[in-house]
PDB file of N, CA and C in Angstrom:
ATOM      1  N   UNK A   1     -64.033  22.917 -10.126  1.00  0.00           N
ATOM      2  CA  UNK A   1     -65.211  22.070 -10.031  1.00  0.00           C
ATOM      3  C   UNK A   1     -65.975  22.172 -11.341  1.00  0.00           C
ATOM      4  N   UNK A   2     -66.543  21.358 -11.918  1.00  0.00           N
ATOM      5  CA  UNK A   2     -67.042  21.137 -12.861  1.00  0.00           C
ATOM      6  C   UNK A   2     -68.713  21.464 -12.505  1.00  0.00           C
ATOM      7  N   UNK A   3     -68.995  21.812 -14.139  1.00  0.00           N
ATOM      8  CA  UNK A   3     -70.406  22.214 -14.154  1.00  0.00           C
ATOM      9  C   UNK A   3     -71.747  21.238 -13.161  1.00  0.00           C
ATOM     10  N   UNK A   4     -71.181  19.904 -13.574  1.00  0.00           N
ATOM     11  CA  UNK A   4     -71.698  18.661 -13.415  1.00  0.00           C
ATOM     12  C   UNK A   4     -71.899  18.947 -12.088  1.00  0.00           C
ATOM     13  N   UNK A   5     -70.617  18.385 -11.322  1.00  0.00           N
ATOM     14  CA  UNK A   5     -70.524  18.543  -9.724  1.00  0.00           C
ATOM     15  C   UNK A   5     -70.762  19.416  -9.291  1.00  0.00           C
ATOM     16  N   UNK A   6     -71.115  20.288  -9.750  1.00  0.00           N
ATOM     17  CA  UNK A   6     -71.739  21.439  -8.777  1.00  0.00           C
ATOM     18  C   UNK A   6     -73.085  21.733  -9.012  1.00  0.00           C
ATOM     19  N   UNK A   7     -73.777  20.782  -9.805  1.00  0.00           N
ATOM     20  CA  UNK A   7     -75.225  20.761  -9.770  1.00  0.00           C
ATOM     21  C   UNK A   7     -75.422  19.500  -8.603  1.00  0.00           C
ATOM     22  N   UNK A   8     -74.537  18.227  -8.843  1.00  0.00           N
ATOM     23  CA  UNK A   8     -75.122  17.058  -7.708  1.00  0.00           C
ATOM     24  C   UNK A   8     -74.456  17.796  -6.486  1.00  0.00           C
ATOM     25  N   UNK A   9     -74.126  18.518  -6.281  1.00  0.00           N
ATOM     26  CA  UNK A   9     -73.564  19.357  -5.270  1.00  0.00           C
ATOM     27  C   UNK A   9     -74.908  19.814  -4.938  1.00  0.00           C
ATOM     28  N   UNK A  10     -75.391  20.940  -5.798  1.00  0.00           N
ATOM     29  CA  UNK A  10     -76.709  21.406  -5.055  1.00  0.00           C
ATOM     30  C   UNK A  10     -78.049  20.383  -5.138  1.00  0.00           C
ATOM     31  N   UNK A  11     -78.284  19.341  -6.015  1.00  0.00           N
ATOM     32  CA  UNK A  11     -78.921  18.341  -5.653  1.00  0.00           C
ATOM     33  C   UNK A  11     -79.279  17.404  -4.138  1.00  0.00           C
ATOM     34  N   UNK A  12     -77.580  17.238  -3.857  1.00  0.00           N
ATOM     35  CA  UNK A  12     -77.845  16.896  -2.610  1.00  0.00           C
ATOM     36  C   UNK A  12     -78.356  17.508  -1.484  1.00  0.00           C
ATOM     37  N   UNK A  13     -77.725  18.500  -1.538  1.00  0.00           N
ATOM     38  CA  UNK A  13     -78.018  20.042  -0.965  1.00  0.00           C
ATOM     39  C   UNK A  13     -79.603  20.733  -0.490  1.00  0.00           C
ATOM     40  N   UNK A  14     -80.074  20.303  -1.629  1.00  0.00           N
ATOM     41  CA  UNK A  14     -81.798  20.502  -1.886  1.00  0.00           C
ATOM     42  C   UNK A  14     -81.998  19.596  -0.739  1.00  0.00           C
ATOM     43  N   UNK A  15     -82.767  20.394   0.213  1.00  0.00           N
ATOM     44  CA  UNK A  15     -83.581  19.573   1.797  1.00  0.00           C
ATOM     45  C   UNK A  15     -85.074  19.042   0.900  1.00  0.00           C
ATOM     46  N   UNK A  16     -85.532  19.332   0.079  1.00  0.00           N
ATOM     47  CA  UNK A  16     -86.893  18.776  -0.672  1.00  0.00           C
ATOM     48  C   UNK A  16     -86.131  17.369  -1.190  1.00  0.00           C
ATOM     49  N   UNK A  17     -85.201  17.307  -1.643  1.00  0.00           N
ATOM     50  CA  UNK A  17     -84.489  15.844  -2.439  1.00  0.00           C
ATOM     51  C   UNK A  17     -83.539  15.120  -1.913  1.00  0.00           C
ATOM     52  N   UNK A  18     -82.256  16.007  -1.017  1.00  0.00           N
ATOM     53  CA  UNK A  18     -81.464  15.173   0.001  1.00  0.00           C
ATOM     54  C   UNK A  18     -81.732  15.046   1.162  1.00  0.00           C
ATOM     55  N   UNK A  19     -81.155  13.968   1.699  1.00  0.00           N
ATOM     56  CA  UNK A  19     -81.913  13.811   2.868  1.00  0.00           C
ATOM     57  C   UNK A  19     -80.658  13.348   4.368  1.00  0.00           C
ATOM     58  N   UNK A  20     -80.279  13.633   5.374  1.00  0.00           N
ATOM     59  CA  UNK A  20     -79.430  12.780   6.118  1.00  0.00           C
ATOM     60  C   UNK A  20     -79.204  11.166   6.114  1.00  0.00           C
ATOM     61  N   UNK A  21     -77.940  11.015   6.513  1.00  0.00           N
ATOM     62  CA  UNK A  21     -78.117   9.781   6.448  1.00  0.00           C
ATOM     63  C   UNK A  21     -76.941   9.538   7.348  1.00  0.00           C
ATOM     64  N   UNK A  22     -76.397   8.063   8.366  1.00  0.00           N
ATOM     65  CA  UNK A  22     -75.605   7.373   8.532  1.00  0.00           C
ATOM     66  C   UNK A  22     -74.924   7.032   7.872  1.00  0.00           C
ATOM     67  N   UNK A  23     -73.496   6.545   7.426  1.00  0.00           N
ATOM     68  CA  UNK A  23     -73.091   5.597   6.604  1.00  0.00           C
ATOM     69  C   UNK A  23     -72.134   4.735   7.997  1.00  0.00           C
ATOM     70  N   UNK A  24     -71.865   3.483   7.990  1.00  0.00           N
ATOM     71  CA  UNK A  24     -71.201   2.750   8.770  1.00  0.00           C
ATOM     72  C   UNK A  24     -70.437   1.835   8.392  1.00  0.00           C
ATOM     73  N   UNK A  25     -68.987   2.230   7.943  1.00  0.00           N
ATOM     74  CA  UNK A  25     -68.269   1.174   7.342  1.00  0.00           C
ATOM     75  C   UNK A  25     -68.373  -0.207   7.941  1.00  0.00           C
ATOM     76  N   UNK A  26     -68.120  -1.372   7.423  1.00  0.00           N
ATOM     77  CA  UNK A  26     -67.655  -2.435   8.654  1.00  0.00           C
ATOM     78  C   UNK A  26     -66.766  -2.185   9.015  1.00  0.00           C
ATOM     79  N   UNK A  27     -66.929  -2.141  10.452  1.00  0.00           N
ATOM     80  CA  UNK A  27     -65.729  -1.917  11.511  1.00  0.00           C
ATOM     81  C   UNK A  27     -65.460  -0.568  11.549  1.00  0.00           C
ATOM     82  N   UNK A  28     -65.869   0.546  11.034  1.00  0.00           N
ATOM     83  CA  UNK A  28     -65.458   1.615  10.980  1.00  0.00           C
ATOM     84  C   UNK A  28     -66.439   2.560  11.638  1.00  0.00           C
ATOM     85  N   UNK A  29     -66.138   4.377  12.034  1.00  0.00           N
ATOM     86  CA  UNK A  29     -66.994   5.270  12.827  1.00  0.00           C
ATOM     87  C   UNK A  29     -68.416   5.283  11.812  1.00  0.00           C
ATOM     88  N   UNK A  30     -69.358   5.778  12.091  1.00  0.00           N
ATOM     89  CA  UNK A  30     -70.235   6.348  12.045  1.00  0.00           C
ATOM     90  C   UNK A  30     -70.117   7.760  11.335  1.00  0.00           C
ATOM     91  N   UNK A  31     -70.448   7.779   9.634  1.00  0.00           N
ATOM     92  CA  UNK A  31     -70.293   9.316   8.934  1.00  0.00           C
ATOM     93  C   UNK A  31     -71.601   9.694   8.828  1.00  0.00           C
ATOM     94  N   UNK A  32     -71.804  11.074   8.815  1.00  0.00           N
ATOM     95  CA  UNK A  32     -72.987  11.570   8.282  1.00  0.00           C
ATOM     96  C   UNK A  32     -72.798  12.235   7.126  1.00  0.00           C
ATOM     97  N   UNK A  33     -73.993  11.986   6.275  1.00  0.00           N
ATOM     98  CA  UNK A  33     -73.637  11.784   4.767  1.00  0.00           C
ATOM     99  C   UNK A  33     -75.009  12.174   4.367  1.00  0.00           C
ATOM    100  N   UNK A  34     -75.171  12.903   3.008  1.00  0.00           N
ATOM    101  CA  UNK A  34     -76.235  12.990   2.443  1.00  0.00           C
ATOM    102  C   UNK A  34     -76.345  12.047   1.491  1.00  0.00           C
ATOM    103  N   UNK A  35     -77.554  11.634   1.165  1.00  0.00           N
ATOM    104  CA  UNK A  35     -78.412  11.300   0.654  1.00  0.00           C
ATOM    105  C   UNK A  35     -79.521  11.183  -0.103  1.00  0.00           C
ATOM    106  N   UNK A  36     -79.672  10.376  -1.798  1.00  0.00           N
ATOM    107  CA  UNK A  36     -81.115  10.977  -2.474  1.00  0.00           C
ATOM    108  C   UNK A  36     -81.486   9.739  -2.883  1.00  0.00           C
ATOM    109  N   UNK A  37     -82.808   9.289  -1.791  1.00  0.00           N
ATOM    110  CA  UNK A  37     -83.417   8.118  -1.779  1.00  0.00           C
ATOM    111  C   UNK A  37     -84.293   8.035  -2.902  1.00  0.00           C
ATOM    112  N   UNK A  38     -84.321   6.425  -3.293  1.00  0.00           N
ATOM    113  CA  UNK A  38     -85.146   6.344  -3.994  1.00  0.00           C
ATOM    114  C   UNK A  38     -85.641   4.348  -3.915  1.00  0.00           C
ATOM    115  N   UNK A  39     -87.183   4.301  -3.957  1.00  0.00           N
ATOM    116  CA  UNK A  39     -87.425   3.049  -3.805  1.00  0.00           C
ATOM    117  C   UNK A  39     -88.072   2.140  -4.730  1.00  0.00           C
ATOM    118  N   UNK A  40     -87.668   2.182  -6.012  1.00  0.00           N
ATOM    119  CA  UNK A  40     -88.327   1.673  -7.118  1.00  0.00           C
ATOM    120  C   UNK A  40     -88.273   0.186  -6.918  1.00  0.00           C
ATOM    121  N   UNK A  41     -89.706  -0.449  -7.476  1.00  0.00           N
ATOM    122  CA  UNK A  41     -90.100  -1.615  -7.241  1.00  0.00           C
ATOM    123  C   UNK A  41     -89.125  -2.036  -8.844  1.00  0.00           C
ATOM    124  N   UNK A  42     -88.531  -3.373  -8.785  1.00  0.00           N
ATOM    125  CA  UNK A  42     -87.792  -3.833  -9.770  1.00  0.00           C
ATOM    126  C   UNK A  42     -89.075  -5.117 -10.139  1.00  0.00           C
ATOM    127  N   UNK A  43     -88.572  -5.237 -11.184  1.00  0.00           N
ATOM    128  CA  UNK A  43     -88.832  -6.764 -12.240  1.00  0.00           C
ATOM    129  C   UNK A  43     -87.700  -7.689 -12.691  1.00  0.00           C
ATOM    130  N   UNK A  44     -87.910  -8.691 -12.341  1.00  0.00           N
ATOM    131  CA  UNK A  44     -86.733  -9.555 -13.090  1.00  0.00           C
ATOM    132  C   UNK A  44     -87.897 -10.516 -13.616  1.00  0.00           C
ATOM    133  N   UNK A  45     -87.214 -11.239 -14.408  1.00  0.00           N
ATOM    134  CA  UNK A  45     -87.531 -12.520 -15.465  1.00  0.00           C
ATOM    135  C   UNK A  45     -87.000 -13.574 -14.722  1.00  0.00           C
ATOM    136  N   UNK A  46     -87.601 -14.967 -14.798  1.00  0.00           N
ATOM    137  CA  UNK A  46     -86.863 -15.837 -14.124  1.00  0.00           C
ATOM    138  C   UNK A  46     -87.555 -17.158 -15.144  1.00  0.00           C
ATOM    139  N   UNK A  47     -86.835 -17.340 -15.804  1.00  0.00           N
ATOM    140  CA  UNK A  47     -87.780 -18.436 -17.122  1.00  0.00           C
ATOM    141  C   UNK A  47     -88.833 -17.715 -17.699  1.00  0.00           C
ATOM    142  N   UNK A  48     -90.041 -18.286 -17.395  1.00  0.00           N
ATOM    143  CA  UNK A  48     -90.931 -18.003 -17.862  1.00  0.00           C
ATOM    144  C   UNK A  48     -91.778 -17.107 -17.144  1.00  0.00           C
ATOM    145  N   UNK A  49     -91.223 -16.749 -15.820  1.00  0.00           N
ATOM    146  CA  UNK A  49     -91.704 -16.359 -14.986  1.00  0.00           C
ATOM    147  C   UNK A  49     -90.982 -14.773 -14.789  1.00  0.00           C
ATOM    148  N   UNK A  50     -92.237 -13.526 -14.346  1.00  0.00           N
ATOM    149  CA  UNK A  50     -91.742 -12.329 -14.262  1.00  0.00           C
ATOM    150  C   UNK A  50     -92.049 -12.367 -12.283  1.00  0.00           C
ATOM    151  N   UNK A  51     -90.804 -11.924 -11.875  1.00  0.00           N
ATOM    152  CA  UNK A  51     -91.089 -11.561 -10.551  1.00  0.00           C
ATOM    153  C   UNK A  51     -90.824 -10.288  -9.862  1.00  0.00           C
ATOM    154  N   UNK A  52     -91.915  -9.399  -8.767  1.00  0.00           N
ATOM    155  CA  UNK A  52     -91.778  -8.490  -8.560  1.00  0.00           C
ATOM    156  C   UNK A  52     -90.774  -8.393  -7.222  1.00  0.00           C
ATOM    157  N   UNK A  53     -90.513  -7.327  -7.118  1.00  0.00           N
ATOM    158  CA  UNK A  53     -89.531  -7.242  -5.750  1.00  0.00           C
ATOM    159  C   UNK A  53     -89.744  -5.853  -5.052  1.00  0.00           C
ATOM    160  N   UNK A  54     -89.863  -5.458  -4.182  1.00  0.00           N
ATOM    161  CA  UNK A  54     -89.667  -3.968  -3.476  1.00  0.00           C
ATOM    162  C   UNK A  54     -88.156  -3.757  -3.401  1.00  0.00           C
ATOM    163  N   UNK A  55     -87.571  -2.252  -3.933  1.00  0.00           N
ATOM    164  CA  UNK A  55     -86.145  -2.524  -3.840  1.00  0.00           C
ATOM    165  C   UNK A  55     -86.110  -1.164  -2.922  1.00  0.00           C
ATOM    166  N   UNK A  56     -84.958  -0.652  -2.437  1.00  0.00           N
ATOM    167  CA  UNK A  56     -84.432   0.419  -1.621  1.00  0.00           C
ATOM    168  C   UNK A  56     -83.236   0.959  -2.487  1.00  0.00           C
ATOM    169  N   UNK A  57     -82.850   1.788  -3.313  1.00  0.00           N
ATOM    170  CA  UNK A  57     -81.987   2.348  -4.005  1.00  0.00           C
ATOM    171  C   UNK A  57     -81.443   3.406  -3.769  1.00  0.00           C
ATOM    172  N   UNK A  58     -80.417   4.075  -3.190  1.00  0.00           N
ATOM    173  CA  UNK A  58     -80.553   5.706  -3.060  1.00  0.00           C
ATOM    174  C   UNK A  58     -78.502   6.013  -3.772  1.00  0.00           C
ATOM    175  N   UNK A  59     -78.852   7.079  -3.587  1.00  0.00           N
ATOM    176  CA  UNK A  59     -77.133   7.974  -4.462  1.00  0.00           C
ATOM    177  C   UNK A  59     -76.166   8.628  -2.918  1.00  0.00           C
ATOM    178  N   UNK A  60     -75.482   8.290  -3.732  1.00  0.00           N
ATOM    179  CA  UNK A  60     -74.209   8.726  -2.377  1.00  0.00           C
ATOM    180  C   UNK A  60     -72.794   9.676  -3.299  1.00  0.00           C
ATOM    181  N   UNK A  61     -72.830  10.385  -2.644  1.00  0.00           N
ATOM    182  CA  UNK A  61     -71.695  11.058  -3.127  1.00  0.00           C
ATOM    183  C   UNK A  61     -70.737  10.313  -3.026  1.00  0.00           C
ATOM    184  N   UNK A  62     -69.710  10.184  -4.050  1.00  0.00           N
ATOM    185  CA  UNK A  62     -68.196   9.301  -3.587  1.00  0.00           C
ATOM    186  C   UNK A  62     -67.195  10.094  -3.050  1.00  0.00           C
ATOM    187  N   UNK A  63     -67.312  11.881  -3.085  1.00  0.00           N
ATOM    188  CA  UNK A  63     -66.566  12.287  -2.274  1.00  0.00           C
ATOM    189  C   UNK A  63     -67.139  12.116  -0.789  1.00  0.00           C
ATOM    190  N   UNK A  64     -67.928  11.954  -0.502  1.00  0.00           N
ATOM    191  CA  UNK A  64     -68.354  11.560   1.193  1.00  0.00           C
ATOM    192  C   UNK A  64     -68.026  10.292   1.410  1.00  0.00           C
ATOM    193  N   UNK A  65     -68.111   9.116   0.661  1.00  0.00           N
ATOM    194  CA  UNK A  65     -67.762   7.439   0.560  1.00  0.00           C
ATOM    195  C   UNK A  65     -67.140   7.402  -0.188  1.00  0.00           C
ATOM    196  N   UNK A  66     -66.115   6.889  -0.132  1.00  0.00           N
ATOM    197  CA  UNK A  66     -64.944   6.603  -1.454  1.00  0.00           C
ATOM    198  C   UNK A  66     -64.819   5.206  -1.655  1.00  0.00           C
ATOM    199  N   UNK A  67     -64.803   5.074  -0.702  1.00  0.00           N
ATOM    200  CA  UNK A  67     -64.754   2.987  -0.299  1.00  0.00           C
ATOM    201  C   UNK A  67     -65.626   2.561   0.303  1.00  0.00           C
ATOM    202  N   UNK A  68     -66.742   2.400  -0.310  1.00  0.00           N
ATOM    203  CA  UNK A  68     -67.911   1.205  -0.038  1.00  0.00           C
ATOM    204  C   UNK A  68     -68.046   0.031  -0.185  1.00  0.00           C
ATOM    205  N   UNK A  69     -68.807  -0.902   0.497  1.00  0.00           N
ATOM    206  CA  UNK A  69     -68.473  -2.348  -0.378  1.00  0.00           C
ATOM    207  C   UNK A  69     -70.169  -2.900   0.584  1.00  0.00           C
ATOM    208  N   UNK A  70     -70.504  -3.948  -0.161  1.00  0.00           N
ATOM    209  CA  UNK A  70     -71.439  -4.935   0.587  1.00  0.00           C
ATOM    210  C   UNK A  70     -71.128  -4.607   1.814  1.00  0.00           C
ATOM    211  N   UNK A  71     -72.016  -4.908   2.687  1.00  0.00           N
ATOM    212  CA  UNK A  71     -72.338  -5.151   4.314  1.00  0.00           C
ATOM    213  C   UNK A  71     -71.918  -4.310   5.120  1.00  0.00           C
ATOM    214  N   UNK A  72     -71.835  -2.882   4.454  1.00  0.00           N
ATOM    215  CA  UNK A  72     -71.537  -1.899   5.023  1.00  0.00           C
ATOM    216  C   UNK A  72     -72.910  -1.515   5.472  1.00  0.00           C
ATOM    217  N   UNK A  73     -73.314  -0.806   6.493  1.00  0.00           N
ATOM    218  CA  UNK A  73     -74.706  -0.311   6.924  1.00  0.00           C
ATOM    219  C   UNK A  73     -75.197   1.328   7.066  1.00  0.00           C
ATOM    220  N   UNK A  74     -76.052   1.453   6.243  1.00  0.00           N
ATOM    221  CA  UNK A  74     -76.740   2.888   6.367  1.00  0.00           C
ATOM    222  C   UNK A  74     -78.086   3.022   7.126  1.00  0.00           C
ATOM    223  N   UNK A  75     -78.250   3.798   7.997  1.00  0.00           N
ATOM    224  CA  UNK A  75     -79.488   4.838   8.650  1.00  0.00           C
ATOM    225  C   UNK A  75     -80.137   5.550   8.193  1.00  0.00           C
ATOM    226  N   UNK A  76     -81.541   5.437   8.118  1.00  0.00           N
ATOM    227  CA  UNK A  76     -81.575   6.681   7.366  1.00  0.00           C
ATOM    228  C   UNK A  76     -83.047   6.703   8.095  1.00  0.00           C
ATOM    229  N   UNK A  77     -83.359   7.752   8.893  1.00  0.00           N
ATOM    230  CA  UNK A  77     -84.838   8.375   9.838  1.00  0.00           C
ATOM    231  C   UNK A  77     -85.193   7.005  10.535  1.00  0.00           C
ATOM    232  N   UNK A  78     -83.604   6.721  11.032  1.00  0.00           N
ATOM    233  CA  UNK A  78     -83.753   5.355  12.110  1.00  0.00           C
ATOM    234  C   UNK A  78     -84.083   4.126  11.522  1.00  0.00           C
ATOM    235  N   UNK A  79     -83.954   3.959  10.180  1.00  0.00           N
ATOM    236  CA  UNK A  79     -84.229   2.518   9.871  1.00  0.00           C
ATOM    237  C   UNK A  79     -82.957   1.854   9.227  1.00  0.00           C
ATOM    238  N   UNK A  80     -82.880   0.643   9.628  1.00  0.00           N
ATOM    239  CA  UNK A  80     -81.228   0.434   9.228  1.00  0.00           C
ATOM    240  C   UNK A  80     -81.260  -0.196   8.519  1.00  0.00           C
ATOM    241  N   UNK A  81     -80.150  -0.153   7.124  1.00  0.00           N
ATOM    242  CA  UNK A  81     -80.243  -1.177   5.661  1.00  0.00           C
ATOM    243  C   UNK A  81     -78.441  -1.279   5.984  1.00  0.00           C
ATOM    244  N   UNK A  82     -78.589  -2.595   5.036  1.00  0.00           N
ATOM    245  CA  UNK A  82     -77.000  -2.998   4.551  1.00  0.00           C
ATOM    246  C   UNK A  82     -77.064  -2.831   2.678  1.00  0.00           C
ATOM    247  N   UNK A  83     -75.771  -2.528   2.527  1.00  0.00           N
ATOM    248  CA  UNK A  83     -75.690  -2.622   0.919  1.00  0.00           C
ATOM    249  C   UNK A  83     -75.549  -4.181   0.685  1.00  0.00           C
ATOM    250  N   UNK A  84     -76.201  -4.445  -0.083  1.00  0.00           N
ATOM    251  CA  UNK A  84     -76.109  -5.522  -0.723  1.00  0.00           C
ATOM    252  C   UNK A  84     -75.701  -5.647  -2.579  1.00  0.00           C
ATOM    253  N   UNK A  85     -74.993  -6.308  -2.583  1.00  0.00           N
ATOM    254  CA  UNK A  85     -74.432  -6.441  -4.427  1.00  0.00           C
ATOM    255  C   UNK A  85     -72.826  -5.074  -4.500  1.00  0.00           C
ATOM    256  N   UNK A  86     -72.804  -5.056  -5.868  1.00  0.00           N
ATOM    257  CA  UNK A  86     -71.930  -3.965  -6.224  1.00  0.00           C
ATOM    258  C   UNK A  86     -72.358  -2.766  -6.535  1.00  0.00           C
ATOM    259  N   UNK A  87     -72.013  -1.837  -5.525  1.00  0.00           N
ATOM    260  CA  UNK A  87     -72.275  -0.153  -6.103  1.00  0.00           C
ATOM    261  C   UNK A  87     -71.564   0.065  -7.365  1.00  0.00           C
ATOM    262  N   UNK A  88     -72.542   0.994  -8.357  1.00  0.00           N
ATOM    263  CA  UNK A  88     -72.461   1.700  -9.299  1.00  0.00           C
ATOM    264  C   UNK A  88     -71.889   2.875  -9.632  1.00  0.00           C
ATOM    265  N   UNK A  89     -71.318   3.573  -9.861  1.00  0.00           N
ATOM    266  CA  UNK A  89     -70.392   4.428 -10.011  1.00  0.00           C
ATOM    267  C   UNK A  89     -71.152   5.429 -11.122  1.00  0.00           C
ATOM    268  N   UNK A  90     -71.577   6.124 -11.734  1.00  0.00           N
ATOM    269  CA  UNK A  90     -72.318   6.870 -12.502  1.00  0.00           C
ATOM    270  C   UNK A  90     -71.021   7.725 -13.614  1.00  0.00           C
ATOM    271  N   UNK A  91     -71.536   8.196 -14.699  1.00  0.00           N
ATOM    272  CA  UNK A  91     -70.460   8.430 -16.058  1.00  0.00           C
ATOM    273  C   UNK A  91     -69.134   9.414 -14.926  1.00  0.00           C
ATOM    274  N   UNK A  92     -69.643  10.659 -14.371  1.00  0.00           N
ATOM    275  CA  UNK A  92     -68.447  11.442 -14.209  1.00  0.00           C
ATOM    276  C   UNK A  92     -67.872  10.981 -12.326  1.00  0.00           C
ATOM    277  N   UNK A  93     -68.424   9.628 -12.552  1.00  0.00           N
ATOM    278  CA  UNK A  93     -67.443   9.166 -11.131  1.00  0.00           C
ATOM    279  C   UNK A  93     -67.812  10.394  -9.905  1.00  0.00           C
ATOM    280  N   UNK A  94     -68.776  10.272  -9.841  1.00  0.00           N
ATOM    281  CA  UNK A  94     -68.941  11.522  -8.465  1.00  0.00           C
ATOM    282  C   UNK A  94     -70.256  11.003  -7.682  1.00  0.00           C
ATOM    283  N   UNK A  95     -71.027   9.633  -8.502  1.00  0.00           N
ATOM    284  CA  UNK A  95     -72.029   9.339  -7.647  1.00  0.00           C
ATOM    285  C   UNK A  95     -72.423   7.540  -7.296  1.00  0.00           C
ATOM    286  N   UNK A  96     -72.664   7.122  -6.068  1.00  0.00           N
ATOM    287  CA  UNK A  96     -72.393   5.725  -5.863  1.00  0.00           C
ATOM    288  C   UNK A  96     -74.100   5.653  -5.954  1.00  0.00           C
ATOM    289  N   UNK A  97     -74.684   4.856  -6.852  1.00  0.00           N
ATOM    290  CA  UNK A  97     -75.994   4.022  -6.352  1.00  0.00           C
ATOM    291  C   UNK A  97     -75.849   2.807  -6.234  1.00  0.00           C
ATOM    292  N   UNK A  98     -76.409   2.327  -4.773  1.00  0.00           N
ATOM    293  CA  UNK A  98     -76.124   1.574  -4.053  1.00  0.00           C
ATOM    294  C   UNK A  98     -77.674   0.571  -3.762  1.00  0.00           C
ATOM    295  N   UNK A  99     -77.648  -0.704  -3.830  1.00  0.00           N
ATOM    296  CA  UNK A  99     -78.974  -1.170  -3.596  1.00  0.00           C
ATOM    297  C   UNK A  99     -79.064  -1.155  -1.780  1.00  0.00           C
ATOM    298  N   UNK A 100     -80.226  -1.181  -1.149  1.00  0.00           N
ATOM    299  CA  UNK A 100     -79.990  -1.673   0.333  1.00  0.00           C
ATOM    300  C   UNK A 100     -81.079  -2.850   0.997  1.00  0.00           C
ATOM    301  N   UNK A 101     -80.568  -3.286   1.779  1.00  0.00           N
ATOM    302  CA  UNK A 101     -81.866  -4.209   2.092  1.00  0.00           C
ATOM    303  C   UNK A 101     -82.079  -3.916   3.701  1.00  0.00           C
ATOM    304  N   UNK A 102     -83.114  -4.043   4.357  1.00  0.00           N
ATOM    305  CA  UNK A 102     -83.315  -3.771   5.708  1.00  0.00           C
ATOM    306  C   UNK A 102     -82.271  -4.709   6.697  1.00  0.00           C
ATOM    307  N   UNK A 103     -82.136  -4.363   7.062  1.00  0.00           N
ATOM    308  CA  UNK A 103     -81.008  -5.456   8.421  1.00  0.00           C
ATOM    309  C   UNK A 103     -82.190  -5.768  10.033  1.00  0.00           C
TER     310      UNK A 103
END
């Protein structure tokens, strides 16, 4: 195991920063999975125009999810989101950030 992974190892790990979570493939069981939420408000440009958005962002280990995709659904302290767009993969391939939107 690498230096790396065994810090997002104890990252997740940390009950102050990770948190439980659902993951629910489509069509598939119900995993429990950690989790390190995060809800940064985004900006986009749209012409001339700047628009704000509330976003839902959080990190997933890819050894817990390996195969994620859109419209898969996560739980998290009972509130349910779908991924929406393409998950991100981070430099040493060990972490998915994923956008979500409420369902």
């Amino acid at each position: 195991m690498s230096a790396f992974a065994a810090v997002v190892g104890a990252l997740f790990a940390d009950p102050n920063v990770g948190r439980d979570a659902v993951y629910i493939a489509d069509g598939g069981a119900p995993v429990l999975v950690r989790i390190v939420a995060g809800r940064a408000d985004a900006i986009s440009d749209f012409g001339d125009a700047r628009l704000w958005s509330e976003t839902t962002r959080i990190d997933l280990r890819v050894a817990e999810v390996g195969n994620r995709r859109p419209g898969d659904r996560i739980e998290i302290e009972g509130e349910a989101f779908v991924i929406q767009g393409e998950p991100v993969r981070d430099l040493e391939r060990l972490i998915w950030t994923v956008e979500l939107r409420p369902v």
